[in-house]
Protein backbone atom coordinates (compact mmCIF):
# COMPACT_ATOMS: atom_id res chain seq x y z
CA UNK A 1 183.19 139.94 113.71
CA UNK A 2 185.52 137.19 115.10
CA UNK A 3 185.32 138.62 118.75
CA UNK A 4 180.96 138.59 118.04
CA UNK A 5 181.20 135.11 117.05
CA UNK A 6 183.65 133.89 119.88
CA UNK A 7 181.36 135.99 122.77
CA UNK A 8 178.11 133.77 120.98
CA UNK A 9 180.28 130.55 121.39
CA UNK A 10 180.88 131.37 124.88
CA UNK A 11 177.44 131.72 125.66
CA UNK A 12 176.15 128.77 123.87
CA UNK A 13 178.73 126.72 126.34
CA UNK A 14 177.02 128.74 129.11
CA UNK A 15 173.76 127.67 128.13
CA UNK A 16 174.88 123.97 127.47
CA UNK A 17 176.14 123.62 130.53
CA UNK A 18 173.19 124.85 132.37
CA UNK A 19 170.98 122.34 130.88
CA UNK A 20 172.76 119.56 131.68
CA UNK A 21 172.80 120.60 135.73
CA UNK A 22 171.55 117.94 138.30
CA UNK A 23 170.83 119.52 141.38
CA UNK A 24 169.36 118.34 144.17
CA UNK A 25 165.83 119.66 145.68
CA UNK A 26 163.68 119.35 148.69
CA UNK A 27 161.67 115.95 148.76
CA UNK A 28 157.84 116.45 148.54
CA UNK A 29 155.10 114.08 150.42
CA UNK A 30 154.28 112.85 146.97
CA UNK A 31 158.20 111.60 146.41
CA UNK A 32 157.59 109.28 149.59
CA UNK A 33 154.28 107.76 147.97
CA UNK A 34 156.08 104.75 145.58
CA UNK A 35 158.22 104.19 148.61
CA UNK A 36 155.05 103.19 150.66
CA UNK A 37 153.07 101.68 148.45
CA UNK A 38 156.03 99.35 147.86
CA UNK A 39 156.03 98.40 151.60
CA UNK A 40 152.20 97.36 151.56
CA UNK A 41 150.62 101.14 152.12
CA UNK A 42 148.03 102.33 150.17
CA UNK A 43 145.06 104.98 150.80
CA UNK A 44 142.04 106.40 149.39
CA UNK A 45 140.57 109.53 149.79
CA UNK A 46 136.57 110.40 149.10
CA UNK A 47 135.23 114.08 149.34
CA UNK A 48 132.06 113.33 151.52
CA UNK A 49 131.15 116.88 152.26
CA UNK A 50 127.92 116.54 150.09
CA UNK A 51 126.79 113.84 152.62
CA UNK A 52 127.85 115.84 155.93
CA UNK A 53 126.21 114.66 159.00
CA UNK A 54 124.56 112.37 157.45
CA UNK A 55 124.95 108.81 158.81
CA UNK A 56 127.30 106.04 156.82
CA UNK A 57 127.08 102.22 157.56
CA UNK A 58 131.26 100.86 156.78
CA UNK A 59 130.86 97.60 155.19
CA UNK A 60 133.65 94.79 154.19
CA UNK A 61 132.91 92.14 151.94
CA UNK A 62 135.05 88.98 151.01
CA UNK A 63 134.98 87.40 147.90
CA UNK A 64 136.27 83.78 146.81
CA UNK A 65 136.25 82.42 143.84
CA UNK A 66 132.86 80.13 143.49
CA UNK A 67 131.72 80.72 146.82
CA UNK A 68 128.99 83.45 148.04
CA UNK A 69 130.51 86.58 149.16
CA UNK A 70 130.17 87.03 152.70
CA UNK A 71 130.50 90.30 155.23
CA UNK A 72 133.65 90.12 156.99
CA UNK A 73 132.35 92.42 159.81
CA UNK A 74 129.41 90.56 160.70
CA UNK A 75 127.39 93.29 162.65
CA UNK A 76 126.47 96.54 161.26
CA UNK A 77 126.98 100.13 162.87
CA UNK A 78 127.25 103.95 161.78
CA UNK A 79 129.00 106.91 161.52
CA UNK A 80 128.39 110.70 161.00
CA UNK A 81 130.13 111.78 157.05
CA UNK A 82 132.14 114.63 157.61
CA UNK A 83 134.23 116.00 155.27
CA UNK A 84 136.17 113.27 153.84
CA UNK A 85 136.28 109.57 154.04
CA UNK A 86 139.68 107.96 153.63
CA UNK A 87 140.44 104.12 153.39
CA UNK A 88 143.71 102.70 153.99
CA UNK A 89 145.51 99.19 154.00
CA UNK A 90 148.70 98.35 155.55
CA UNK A 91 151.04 95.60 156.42
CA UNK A 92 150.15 93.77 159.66
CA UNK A 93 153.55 92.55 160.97
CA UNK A 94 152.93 88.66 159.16
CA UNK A 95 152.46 87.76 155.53
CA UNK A 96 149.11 86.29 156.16
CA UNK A 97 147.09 89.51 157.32
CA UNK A 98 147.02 92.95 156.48
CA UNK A 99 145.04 95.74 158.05
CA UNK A 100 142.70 98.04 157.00
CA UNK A 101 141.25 101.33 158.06
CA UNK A 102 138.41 103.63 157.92
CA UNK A 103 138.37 107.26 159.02
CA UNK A 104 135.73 109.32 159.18
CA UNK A 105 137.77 112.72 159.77
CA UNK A 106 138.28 114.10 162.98
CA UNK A 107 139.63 110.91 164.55
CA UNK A 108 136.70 108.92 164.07
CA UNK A 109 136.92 105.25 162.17
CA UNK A 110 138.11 102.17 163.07
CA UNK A 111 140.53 98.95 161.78
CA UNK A 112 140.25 95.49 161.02
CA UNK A 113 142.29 92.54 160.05
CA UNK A 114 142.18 91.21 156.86
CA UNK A 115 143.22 87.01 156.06
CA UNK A 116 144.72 87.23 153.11
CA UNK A 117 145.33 83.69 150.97
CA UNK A 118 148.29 82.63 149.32
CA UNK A 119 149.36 82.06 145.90
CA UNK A 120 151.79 79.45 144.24
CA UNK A 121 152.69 77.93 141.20
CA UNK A 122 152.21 74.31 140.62
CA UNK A 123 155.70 73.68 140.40
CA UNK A 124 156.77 74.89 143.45
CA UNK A 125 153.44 74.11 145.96
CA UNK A 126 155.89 74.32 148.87
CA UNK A 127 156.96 78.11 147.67
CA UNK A 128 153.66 79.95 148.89
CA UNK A 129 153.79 84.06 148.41
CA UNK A 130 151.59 86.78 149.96
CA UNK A 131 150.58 89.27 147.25
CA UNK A 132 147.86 91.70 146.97
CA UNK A 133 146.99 95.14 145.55
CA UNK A 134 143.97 97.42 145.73
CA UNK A 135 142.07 99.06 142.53
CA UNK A 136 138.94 102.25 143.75
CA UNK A 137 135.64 101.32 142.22
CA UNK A 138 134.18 104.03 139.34
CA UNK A 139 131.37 105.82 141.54
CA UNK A 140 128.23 105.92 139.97
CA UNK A 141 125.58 108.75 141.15
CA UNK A 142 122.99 108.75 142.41
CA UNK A 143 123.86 107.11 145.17
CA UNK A 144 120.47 105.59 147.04
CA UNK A 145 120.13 105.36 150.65
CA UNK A 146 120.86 101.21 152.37
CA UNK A 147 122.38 100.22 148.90
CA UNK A 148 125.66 99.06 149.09
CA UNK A 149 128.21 101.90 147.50
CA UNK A 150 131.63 99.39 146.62
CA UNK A 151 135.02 102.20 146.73
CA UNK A 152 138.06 100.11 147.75
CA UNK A 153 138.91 96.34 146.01
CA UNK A 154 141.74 94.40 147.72
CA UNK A 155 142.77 91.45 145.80
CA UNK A 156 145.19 89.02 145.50
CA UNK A 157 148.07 88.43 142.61
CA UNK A 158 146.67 85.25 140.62
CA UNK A 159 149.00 82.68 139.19
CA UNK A 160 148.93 82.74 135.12
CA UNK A 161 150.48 79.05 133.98
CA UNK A 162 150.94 80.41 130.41
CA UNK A 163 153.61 82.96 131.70
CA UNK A 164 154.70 81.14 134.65
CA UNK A 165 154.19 84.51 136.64
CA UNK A 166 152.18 85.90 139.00
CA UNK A 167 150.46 89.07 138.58
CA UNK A 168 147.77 91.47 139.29
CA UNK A 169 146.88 93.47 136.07
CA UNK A 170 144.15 94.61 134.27
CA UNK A 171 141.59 97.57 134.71
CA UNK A 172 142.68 100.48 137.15
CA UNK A 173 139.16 101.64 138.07
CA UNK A 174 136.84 98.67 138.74
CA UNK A 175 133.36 98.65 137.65
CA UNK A 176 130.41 98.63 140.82
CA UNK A 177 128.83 95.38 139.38
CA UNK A 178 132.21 93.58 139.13
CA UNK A 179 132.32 93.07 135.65
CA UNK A 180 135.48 94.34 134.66
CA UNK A 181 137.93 91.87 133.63
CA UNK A 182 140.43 91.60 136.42
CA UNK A 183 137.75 90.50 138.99
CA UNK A 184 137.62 87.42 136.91
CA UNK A 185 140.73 86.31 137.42
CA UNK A 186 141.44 87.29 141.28
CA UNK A 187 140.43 84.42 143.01
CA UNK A 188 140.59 86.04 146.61
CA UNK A 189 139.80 89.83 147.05
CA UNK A 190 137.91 92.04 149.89
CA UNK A 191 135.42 94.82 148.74
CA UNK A 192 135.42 98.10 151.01
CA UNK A 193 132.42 100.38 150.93
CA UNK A 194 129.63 102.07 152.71
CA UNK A 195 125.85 102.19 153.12
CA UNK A 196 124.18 105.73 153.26
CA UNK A 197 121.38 105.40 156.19
C-alpha cells in the first residue's frame, strides 16, 4: 500500500510539472496584428462576392465638427467588385498625414492621403499630438444602388478636460446615420465607403 501511494505521488509531481510548462511555439499572422495596429496599421476586409462584376463608386468623406462634410476625392470613378473589398490605413512617414487604401482584389484599387488635425490640451497648446483610430460601420441590407454605403470611420482622439486625457472610446461598430455616441465627440474624422452603380 505504501509503494501504491508513493507511485500516485510520483505521478501527481509528473502531472504538476507538466502544467506549469512554458514552451515556446511558432508565431501566427494573427500574433503580428497588435504589433501593427500599434504602429498606425489597420485593415478591413468586406466579402463582395454577392456584388461580383458589378461596378462600385470608392468614396471618402471628411467630417469637422460644425462644418458640412465634404468629399475628399472630389471626382467620382468606378470599379468592377470582385471577391472582396479590403480598406486599409497606414502611417505616411509625418504625423500630419496618413494614407489610406482601397483594393478591389486582383491588384486593382488605389491610395490617398489623408490631413489629419491635431489635438492638445489647453494647458499645454504648444504640445500638439497626432492621434487617430478607425471603428467599421454596422452594414445595413438592402443596400440600394447610388446611395452612399459608409464601412470605414477614421477619427481623431478628442481631448476630455474632466480627465485631463485624451482618448478615443466609445462604440466599436458605428451606426450608418452617425448617431452613435462617439461621433459626437470626434471633432475630426474621415468616412470610407462605396456607391453601388
Amino acid at each position: 500500500m505504501k509503494k501504491t501511494f508513493i507511485i500516485a505521488l510520483l505521478a501527481l509531481a509528473a502531472l504538476a510539472g507538466q502544467a506549469q510548462e512554458i514552451r515556446t511555439i511558432e508565431p501566427t499572422l494573427n500574433d503580428y496584428l497588435p504589433l501593427l495596429k500599434a504602429q498606425g496599421y489597420m485593415v478591413y476586409s468586406f466579402d463582395t462576392k454577392d456584388f461580383n462584376g458589378a461596378q462600385a463608386e470608392p468614396v471618402v468623406m471628411e467630417y469637422v465638427k460644425g462644418e458640412e462634410p465634404k468629399d475628399v476625392l472630389g471626382f467620382s470613378f468606378s470599379m468592377n467588385f470582385s471577391e472582396k473589398l479590403v480598406i486599409g490605413f497606414a502611417p505616411s512617414g509625418n504625423d500630419s498625414t496618413a494614407i489610406y487604401t482601397f483594393n478591389f482584389s486582383e491588384g486593382r484599387g488605389f491610395n490617398g492621403r489623408l490631413n489629419l488635425t491635431a489635438i492638445y490640451a489647453p494647458q499645454e497648446p504648444t504640445k500638439r499630438r497626432y492621434s487617430y483610430e478607425s471603428r467599421p460601420f454596422e452594414l445595413v441590407s438592402p443596400f440600394e444602388k447610388e446611395k452612399f454605403i459608409p464601412l470605414v470611420l477614421y477619427g481623431s482622439y478628442w481631448y476630455e478636460p474632466e480627465t485631463s486625457v485624451s482618448r478615443f472610446c466609445g462604440e466599436s461598430i458605428i451606426k450608418p446615420d452617425l448617431s452613435s455616441d462617439i461621433v459626437k465627440n470626434i471633432p475630426h474624422f474621415y468616412v470610407l465607403g462605396i456607391k453601388i452603380k
